[in-house]
Protein backbone atom coordinates (compact mmCIF):
# COMPACT_ATOMS: atom_id res chain seq x y z
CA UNK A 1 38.30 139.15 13.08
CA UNK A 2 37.23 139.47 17.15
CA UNK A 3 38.95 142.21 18.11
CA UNK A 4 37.33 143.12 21.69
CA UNK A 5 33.87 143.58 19.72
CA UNK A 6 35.27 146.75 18.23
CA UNK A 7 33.83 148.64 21.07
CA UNK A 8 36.98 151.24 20.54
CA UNK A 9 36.12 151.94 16.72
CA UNK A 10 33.10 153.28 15.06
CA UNK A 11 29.65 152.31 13.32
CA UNK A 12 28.38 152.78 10.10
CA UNK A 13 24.82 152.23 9.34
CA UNK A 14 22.22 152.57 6.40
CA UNK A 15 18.95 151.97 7.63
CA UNK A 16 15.61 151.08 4.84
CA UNK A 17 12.06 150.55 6.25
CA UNK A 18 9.12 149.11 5.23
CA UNK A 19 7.92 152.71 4.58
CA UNK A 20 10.59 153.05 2.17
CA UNK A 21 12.49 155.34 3.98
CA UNK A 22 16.40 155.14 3.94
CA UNK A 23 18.64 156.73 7.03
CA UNK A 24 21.66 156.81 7.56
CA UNK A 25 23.59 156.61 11.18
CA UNK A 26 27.21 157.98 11.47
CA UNK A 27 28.80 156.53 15.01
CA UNK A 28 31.86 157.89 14.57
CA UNK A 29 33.50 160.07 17.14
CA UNK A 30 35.88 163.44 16.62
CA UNK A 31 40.00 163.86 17.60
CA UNK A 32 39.60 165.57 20.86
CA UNK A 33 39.36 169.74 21.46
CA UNK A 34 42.92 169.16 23.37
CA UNK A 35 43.88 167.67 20.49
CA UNK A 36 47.36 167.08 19.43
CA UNK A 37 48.66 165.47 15.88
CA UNK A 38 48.94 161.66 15.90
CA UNK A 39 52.95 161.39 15.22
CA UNK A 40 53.40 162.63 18.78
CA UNK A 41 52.55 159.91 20.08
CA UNK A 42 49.88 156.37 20.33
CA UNK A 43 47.10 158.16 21.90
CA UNK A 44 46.76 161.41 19.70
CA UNK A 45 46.09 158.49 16.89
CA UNK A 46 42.40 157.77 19.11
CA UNK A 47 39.36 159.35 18.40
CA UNK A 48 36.07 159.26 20.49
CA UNK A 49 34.60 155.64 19.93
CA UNK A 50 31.32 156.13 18.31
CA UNK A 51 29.85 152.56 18.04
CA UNK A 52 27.99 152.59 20.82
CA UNK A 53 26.63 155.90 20.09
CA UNK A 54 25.24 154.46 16.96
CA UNK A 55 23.93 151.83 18.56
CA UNK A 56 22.16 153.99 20.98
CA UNK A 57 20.40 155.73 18.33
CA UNK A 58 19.69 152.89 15.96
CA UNK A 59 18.07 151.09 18.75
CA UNK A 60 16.21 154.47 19.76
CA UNK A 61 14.35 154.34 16.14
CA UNK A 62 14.03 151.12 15.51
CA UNK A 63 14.84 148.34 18.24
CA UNK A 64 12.44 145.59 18.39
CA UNK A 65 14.70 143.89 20.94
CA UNK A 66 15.44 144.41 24.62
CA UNK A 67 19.10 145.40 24.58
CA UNK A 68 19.55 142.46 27.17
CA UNK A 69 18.45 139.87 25.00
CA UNK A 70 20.10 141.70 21.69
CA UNK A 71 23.66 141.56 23.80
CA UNK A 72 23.23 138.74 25.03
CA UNK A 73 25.21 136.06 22.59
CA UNK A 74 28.12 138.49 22.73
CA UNK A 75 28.16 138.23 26.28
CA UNK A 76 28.14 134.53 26.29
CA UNK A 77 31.27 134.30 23.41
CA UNK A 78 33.45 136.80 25.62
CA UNK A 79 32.66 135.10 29.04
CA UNK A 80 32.84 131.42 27.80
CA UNK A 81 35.25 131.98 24.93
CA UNK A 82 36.19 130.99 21.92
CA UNK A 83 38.80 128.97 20.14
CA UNK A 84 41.73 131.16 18.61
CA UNK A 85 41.77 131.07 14.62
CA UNK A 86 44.96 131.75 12.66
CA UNK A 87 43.85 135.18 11.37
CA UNK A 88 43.74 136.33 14.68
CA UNK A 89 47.05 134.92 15.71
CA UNK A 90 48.63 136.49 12.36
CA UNK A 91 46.98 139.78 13.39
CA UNK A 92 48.41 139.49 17.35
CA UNK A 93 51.51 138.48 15.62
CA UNK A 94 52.19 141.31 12.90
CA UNK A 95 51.11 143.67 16.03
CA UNK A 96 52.89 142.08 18.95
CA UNK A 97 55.55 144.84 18.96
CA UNK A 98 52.52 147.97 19.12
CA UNK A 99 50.40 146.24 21.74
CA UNK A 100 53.12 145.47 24.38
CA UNK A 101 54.06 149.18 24.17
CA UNK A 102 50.88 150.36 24.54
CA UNK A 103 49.86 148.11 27.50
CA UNK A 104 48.81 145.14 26.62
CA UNK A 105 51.67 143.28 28.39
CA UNK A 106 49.05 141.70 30.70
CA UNK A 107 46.26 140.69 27.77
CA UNK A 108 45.52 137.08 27.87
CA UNK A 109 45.92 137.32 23.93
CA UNK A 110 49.50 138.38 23.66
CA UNK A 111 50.36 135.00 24.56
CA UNK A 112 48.03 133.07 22.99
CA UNK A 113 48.58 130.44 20.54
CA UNK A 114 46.20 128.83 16.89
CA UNK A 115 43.39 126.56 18.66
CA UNK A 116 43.85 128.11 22.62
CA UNK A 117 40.75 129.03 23.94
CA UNK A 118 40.27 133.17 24.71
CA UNK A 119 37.92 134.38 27.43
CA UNK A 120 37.20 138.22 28.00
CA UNK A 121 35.59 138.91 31.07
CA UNK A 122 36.67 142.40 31.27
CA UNK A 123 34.58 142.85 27.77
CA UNK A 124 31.67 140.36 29.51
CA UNK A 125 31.41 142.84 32.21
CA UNK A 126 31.86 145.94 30.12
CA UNK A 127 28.94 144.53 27.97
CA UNK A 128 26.47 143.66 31.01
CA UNK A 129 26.97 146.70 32.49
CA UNK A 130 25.59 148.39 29.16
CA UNK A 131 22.72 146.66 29.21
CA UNK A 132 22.05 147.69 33.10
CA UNK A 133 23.31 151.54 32.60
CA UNK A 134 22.11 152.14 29.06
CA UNK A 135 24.64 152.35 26.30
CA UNK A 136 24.77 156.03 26.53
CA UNK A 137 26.87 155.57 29.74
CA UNK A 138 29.83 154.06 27.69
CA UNK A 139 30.12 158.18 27.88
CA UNK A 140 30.14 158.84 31.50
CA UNK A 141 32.07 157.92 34.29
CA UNK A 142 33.55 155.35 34.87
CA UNK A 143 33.64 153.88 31.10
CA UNK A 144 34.86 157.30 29.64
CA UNK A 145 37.72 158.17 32.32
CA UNK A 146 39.19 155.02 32.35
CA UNK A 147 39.30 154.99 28.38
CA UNK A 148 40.61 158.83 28.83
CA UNK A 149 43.50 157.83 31.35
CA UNK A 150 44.28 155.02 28.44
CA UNK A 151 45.18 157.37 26.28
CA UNK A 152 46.44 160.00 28.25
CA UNK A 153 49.42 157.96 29.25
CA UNK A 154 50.37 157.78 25.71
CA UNK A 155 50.19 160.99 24.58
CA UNK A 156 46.67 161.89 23.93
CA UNK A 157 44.36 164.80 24.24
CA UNK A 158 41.05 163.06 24.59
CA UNK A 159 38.63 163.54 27.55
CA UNK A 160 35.76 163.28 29.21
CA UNK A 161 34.39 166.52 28.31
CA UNK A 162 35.22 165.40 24.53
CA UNK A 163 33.02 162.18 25.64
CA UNK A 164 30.20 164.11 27.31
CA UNK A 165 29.49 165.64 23.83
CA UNK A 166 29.83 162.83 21.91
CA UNK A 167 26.81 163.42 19.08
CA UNK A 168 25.07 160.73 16.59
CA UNK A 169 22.32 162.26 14.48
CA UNK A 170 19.53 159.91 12.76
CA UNK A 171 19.50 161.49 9.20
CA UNK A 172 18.71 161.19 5.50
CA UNK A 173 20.93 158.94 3.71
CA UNK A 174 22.69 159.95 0.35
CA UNK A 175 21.33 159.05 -3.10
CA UNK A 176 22.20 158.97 -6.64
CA UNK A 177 20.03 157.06 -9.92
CA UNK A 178 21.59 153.86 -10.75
CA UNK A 179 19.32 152.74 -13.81
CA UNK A 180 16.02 152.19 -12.64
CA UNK A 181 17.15 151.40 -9.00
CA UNK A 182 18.52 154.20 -6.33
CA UNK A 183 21.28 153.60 -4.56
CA UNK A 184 21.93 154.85 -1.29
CA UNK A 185 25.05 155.45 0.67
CA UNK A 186 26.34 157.07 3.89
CA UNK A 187 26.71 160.90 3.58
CA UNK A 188 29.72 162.66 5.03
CA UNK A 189 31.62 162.11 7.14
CA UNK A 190 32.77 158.96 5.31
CA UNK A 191 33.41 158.02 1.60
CA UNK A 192 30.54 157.05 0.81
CA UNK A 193 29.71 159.55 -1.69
CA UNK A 194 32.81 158.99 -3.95
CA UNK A 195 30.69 155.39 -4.55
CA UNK A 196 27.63 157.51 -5.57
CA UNK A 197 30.27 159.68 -7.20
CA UNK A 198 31.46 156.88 -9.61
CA UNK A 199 27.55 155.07 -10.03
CA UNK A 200 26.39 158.30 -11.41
CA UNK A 201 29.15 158.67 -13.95
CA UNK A 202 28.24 155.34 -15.10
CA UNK A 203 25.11 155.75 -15.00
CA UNK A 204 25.15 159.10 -16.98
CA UNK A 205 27.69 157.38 -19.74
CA UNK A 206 25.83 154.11 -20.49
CA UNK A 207 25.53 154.86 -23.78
CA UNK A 208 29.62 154.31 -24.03
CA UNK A 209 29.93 150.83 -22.97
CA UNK A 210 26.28 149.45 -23.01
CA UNK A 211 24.72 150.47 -25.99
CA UNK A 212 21.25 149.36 -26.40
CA UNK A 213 21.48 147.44 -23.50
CA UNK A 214 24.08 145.25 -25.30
CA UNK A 215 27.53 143.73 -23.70
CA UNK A 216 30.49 142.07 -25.60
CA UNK A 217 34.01 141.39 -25.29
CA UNK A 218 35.31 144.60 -26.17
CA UNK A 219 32.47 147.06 -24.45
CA UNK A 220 33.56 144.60 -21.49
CA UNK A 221 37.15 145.55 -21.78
CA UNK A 222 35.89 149.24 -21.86
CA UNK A 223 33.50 148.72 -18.92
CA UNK A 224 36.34 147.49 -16.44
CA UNK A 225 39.17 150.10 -17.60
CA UNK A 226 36.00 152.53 -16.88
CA UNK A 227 35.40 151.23 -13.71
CA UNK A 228 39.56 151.92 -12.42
CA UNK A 229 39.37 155.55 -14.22
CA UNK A 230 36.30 156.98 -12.93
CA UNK A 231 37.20 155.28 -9.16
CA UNK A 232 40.49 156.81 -9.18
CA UNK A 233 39.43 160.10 -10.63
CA UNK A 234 36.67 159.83 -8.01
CA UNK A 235 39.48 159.61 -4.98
CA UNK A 236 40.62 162.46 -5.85
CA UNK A 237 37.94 164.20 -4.27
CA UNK A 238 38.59 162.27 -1.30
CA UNK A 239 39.78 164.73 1.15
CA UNK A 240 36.95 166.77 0.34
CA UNK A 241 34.34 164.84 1.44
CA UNK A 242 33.62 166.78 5.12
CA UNK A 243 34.10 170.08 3.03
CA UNK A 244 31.91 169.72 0.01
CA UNK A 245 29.42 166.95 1.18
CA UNK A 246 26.77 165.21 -1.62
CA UNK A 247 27.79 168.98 -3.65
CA UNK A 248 30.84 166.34 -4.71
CA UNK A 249 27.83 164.34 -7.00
CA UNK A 250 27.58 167.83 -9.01
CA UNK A 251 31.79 167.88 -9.77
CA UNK A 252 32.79 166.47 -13.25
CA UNK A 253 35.39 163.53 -13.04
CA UNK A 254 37.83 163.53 -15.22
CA UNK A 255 38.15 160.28 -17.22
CA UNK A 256 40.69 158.94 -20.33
CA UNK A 257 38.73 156.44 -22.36
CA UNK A 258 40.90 154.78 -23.97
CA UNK A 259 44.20 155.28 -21.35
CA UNK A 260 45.13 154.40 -17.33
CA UNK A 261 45.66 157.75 -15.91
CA UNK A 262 47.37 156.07 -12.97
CA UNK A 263 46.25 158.21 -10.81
CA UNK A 264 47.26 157.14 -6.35
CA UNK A 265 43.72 158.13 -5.08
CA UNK A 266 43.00 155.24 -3.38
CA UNK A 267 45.14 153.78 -0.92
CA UNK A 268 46.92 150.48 0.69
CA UNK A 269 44.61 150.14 4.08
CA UNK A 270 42.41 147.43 4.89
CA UNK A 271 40.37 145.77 8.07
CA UNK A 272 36.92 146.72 9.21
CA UNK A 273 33.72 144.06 9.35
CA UNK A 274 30.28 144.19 8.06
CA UNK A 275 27.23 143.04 8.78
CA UNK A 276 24.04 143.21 6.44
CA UNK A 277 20.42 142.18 7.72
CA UNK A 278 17.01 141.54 6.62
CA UNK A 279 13.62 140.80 9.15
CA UNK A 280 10.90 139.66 8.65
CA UNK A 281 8.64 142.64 7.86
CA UNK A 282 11.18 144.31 5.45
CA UNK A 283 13.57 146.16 7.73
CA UNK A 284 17.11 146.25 5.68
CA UNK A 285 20.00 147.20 7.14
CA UNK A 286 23.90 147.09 5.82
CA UNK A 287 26.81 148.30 8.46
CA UNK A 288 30.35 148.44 9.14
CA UNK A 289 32.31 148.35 12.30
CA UNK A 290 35.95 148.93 12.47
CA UNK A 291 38.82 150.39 14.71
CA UNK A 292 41.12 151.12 11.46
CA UNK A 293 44.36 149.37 11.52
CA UNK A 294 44.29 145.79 13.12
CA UNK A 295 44.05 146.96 16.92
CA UNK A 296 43.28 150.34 16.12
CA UNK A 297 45.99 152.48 18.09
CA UNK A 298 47.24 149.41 19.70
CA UNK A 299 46.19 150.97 23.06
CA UNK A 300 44.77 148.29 25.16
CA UNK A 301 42.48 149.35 28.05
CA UNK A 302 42.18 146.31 30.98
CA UNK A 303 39.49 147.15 32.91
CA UNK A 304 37.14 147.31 29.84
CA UNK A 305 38.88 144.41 27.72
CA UNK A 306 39.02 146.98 24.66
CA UNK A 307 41.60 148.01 22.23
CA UNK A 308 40.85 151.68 20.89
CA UNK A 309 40.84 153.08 17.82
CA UNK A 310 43.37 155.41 15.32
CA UNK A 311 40.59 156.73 13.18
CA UNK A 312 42.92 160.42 13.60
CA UNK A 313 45.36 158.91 11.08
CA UNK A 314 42.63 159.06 8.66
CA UNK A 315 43.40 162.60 8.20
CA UNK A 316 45.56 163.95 5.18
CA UNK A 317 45.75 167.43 3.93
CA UNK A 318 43.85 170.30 2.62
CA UNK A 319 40.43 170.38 4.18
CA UNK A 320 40.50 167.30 5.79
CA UNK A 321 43.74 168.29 7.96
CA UNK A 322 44.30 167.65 11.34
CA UNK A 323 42.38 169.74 13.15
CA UNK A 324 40.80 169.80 16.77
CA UNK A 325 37.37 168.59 17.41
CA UNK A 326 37.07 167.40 14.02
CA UNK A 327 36.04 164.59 11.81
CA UNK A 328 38.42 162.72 9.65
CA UNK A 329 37.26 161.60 6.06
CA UNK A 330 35.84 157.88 7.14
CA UNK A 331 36.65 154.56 4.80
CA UNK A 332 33.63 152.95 5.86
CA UNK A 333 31.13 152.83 3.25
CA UNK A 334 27.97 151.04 3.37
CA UNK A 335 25.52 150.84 0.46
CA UNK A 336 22.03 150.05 -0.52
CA UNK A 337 20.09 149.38 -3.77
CA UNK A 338 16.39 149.99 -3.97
CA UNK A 339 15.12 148.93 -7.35
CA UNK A 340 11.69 150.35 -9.06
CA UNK A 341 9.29 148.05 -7.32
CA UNK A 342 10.57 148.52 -4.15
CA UNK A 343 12.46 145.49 -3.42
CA UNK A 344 16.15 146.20 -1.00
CA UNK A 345 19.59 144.71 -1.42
CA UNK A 346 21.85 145.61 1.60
CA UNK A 347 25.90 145.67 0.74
CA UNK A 348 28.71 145.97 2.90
CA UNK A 349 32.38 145.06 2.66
CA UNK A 350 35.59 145.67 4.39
CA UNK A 351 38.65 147.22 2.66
CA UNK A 352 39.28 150.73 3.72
CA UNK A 353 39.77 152.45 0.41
CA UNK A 354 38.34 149.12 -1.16
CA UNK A 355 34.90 149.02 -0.42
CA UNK A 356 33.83 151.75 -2.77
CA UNK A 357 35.84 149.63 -5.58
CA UNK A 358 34.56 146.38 -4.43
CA UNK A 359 30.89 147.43 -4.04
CA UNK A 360 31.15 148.95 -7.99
CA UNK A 361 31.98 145.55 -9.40
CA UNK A 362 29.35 144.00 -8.08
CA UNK A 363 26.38 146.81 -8.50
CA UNK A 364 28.17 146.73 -12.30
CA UNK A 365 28.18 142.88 -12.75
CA UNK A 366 25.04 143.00 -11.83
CA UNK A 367 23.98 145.68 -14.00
CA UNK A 368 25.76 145.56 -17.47
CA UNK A 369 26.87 141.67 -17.10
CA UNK A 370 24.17 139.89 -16.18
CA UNK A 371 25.37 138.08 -13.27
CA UNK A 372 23.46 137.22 -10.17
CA UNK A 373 23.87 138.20 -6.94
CA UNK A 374 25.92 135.12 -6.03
CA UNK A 375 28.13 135.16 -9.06
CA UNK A 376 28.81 138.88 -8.71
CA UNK A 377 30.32 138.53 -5.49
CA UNK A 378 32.30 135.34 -6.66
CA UNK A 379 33.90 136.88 -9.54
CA UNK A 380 37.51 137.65 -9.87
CA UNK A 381 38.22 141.62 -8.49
CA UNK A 382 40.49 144.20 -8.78
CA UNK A 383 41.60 146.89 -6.76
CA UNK A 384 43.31 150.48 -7.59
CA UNK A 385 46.06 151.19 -4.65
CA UNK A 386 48.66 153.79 -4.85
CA UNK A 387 49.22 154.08 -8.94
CA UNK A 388 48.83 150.64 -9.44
CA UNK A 389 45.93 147.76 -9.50
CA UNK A 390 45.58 144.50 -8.09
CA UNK A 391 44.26 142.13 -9.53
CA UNK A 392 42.93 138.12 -9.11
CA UNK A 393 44.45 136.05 -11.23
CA UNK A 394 41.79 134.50 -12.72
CA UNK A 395 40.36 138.18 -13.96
CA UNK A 396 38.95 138.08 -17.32
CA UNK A 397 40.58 141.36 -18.03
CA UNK A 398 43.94 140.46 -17.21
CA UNK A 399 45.64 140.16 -20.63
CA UNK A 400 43.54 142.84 -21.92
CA UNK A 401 44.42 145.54 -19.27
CA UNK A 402 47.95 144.89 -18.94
CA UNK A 403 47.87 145.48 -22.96
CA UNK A 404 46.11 148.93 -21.89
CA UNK A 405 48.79 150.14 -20.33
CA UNK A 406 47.97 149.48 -16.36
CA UNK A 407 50.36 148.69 -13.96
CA UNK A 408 49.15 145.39 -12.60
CA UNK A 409 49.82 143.49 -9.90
CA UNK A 410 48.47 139.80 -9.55
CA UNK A 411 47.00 138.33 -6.52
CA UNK A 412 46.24 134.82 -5.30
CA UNK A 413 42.35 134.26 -6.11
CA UNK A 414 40.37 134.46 -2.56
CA UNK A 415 43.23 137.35 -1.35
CA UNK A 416 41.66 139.32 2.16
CA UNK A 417 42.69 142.68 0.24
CA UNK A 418 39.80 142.25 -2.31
CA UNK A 419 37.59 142.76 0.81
CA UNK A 420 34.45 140.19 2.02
CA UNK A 421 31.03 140.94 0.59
CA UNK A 422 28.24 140.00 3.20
CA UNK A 423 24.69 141.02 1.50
CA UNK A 424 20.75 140.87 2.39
CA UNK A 425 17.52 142.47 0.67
CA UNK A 426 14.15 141.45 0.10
CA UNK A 427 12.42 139.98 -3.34
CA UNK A 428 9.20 138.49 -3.70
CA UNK A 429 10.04 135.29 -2.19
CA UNK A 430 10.55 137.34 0.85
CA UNK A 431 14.32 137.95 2.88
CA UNK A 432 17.09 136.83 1.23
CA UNK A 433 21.46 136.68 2.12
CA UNK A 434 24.35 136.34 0.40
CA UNK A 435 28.49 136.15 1.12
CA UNK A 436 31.71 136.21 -0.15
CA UNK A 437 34.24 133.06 0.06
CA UNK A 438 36.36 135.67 0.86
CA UNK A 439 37.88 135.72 4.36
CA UNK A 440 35.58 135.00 7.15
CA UNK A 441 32.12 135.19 5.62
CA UNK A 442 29.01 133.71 6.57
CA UNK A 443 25.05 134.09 5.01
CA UNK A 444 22.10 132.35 6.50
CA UNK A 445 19.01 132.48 7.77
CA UNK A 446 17.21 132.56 11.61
């Protein structure tokens, strides 16, 4: 959904060249050295925005574009405007209460209605002036005050001395075998390596529900109650991601075979949008933008047409605790395969907790079921949340893992909590996209 172009959240990135090289690109920001915990208040919930950090860097290494030209459609959407869809109304709506006490009283959106027309010049501007000033001054005055005042009314610590050393880093991305293919995630800060994390234990235990290369009905069954187990027994290593890094690919998962554990790794949260893309020459990427909740913090900022973030209530306990200056364990989770001759596939969905359990099922369907690209993303999904799973009602697997023991919950076929698969790569017919009939999804070609 448009919320203010995300220019409040954070950017996730994975990055493969023609050189077969893969980087990764972490825009995400820290809570702020006059930090303070996010109960006490709207703005201890906001984090330093990193998107525009990470777009500073990935256009540093490998830009083809002047940034004018590469901003420009965005600029033309927020100063001519765009007709209101109901997802964005429901979103306004279910937040209405948050964003009129955190000053958005005045936002042209609040009292918008389905089909009304929504201009942002305040964004427009914000925008051009990026393009004039560089995007590294979205840390300087006046961008960084004004978003510092924002949340200083409400309670938070951040500053421009927390926005002065604002840090992206251009660096290897994570890795892990996936049959003859690699597949290659985002390394720490964000959960990116609990995917590898469950890949490699199917990867390493084939031989259990694939034997020979062989599928049927009952290896199937196995397949998808493996699938749950080793995700959930992966989450538990969740708020250890910052701590223990890729070292997480070397800890043993605990896993029933023939049992649920029901184990409440992965949670409820959803949101975020991706974006996967494939030139001419090769270039791959797969990325991720969000603000966290729908709004973020709910803190609106009028003179830049923004809503900010609440990436701080991404921190939990143990070693990823609130803490000053500090990252919290990040949802967003982009992935890419890069099979034995070479050839890319770019995947990215949003979901929070759900992308690393969305982006299985397909790299598995793919795998061990023998579906295409297309038909992987289209199939029924499920998703572990809390002790339970939810599940499409059209599943396959219904019946038989409700007569496993899990605690099921069925969802309306197409449901937004199953996330929205948007994927590119390269074969020998050249550049190729894919994307989910889930939610707001589009794939083509330019």
């Amino acid at each position: 959904m448009p919320q203010a172009a995300g220019l409040g959240g954070d950017m996730l990135m994975l990055i493969r060249t023609p050189e077969s090289n893969t980087f990764a690109i972490n825009g995400v920001g820290r809570s702020s050295l006059e930090w303070a915990p996010p109960n006490q208040g709207s703005g201890a919930t906001v984090t330093v925005p990193g998107i525009v950090s990470g777009w500073s860097v990935a256009e540093g290494a490998f830009g083809k574009l002047p940034l004018q030209r590469i901003f420009a459609p965005a600029i033309a959407i927020a100063r001519s405007g765009f007709n209101a869809e109901a997802s964005l109304i429901r979103a306004r709506d279910s937040q209405r209460a948050r964003l009129l006490a955190n000053g958005a009283s005045d936002w042209p959106l609040i009292n918008l209605g389905l089909g009304d027309e929504w201009k942002q010049p305040e964004l427009a501007a914000l925008l051009e002036y990026l393009v004039r000033s560089g995007l590294q001054s979205f840390y300087k005055d006046p961008v960084a005050s004004t978003i510092c005042r924002a949340v200083q009314k409400l309670y938070g610590g951040l500053s421009t001395e927390d926005f002065a050393s604002q840090n992206v880093l251009l660096e290897n991305a994570t890795s892990t075998s996936w049959g003859l293919s690699t597949l290659y995630v985002q390394p720490p800060s964000t959960q990116g390596v609990l995917l590898a994390m469950v890949a490699k234990w199917l990867d390493h235990n084939t031989d259990l529900f694939y034997p020979q290369g062989k599928m049927n009905a009952e290896l199937d069954t196995l397949l998808a109650h493996l699938e749950i187990e080793v995700t959930e027994g992966a989450f538990q290593s969740r708020d250890a991601v910052i701590s223990e890094g890729d070292s997480l690919l070397k800890k043993t998962i605990d896993v029933n075979l023939t049992a649920p554990s029901h184990r409440a790794g992965p949670r409820s949260y959803l949101h975020t949008a991706g974006v996967a893309v494939t030139d001419a020459d090769g270039l791959t990427v797969s990325s991720l933008v969000s603000v966290f909740d729908d709004f973020g913090s709910a803190i609106y900022v009028p003179e830049l047409g923004i809503s900010l973030n609440n990436r701080a209530d991404g921190f939990t306990t143990g070693a990823n605790a609130y803490a000053p200056n500090a990252f919290p364990v990040h949802t967003l989770a982009p992935a890419i395969l890069v099979d034995a001759s070479g050839y890319s596939l770019a995947l990215a969905t949003p979901g929070a907790d759900g992308q690393v359990q969305t982006l299985i099922q397909i790299l598995s369907a793919m795998r061990f079921r023998g579906r295409d690209l297309f038909e992987a993303i289209s199939a029924p999904r499920w998703r572990a949340e809390d002790g339970k799973v939810l599940i499409e009602r059209t599943h396959p697997k219904y019946n038989a893992l409700l007569n496993m023991g899990y605690k099921l919950e069925e969802q309306p076929l197409g449901s937004e909590i199953f996330g929205a698969v948007v994927a590119t790569g390269t074969n020998m017919q050249g550049p190729y996209a894919s994307a989910d009939f889930r939610r707001q999804v589009t794939a083509g070609a330019r």
